[in-house]
Protein backbone atom coordinates (compact mmCIF):
# COMPACT_ATOMS: atom_id res chain seq x y z
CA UNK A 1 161.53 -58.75 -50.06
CA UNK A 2 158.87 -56.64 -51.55
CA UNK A 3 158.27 -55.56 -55.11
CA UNK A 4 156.58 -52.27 -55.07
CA UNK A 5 155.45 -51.89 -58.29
CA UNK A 6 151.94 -50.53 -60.28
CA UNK A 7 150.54 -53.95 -61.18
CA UNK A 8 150.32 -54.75 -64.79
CA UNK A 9 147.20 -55.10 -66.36
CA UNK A 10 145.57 -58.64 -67.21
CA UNK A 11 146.50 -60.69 -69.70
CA UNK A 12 144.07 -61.15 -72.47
CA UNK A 13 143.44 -64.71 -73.36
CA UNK A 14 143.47 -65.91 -76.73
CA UNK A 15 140.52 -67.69 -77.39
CA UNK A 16 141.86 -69.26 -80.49
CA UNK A 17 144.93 -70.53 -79.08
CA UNK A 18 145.31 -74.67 -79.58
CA UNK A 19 146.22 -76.26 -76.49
CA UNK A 20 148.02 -78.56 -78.10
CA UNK A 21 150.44 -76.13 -78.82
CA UNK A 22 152.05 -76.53 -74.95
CA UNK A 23 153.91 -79.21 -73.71
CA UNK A 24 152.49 -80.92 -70.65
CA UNK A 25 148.82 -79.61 -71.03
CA UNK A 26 145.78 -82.03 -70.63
CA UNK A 27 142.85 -80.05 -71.36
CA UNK A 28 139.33 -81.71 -70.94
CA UNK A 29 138.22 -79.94 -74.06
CA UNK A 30 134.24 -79.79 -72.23
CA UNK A 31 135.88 -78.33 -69.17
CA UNK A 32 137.67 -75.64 -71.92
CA UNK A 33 136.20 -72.26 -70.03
CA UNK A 34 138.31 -69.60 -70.93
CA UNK A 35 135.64 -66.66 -70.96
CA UNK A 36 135.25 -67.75 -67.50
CA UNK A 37 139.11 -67.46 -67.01
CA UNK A 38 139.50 -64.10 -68.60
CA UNK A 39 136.43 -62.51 -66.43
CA UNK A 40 137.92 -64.15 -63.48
CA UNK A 41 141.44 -62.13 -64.24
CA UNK A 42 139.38 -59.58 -65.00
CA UNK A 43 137.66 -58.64 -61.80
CA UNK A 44 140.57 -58.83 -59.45
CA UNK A 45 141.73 -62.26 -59.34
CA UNK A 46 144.82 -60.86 -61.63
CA UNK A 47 145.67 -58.27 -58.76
CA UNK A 48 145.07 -60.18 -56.16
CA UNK A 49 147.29 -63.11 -57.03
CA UNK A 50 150.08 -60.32 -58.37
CA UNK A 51 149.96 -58.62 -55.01
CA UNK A 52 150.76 -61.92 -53.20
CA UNK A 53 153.52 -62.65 -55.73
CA UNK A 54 154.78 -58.95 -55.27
CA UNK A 55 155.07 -59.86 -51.38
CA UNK A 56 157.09 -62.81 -51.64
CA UNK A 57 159.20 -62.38 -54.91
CA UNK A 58 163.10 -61.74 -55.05
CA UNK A 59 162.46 -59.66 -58.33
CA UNK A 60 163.75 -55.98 -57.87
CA UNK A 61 162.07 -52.83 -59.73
CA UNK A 62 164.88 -53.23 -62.68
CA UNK A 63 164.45 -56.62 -63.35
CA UNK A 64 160.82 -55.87 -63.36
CA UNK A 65 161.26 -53.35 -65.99
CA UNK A 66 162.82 -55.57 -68.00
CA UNK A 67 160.23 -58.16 -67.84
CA UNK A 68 157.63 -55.31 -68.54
CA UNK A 69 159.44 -53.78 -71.38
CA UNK A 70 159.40 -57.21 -73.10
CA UNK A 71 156.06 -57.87 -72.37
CA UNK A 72 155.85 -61.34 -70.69
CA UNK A 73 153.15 -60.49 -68.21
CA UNK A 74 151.08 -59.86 -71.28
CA UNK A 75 152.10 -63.65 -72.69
CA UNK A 76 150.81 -65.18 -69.56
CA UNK A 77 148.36 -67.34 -70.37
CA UNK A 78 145.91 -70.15 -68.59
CA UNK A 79 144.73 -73.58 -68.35
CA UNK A 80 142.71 -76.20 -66.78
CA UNK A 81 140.15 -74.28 -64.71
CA UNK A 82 138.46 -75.37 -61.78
CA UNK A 83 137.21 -74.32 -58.78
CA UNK A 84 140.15 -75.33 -57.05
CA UNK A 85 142.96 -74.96 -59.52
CA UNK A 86 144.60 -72.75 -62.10
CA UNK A 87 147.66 -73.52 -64.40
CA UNK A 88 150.02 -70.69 -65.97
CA UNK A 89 151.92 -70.99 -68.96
CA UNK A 90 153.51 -68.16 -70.78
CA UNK A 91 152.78 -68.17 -74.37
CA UNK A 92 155.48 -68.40 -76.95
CA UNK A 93 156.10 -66.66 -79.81
């Protein structure tokens, strides 16, 4: 199934966020390169990755909605960056 839906803009990282703040996060605070991260999202990696989840989700247009209205795209948030790997937590609060 197929989500056809206008995708959201980026989140936008907060650099002041404490890592230690999530559960399950080991951070090699030297390897901390969220700039990086946030230009990254920035110049397509966000669409790109939400066009591939779009493909393959089993979310419909309402339950999108929902999850738009409430603004949890927007409390995405990442960790642990490396050329190879990206992790995604969604910010509390």
């Amino acid at each position: 199934m197929t989500l056809d839906v206008e995708t959201p803009p980026p989140p936008e990282l907060q650099p002041d966020m404490d890592v230690d703040e999530y559960d399950g996060v080991d951070v090699d605070v030297s390897e901390y390169r969220r700039e990086d991260l946030e230009t990254y999202l920035q110049e397509g990696a966000w669409e790109q990755a939400f066009g591939e989840w779009a493909e393959h989700t089993d979310m419909d247009e309402e339950t999108f909605a929902i999850v738009t209205d409430l603004g949890l795209f927007e409390r995405f948030d990442f960790w642990e960056f490396n050329r190879t790997t990206y992790r995604l937590f969604a910010v509390g609060g």
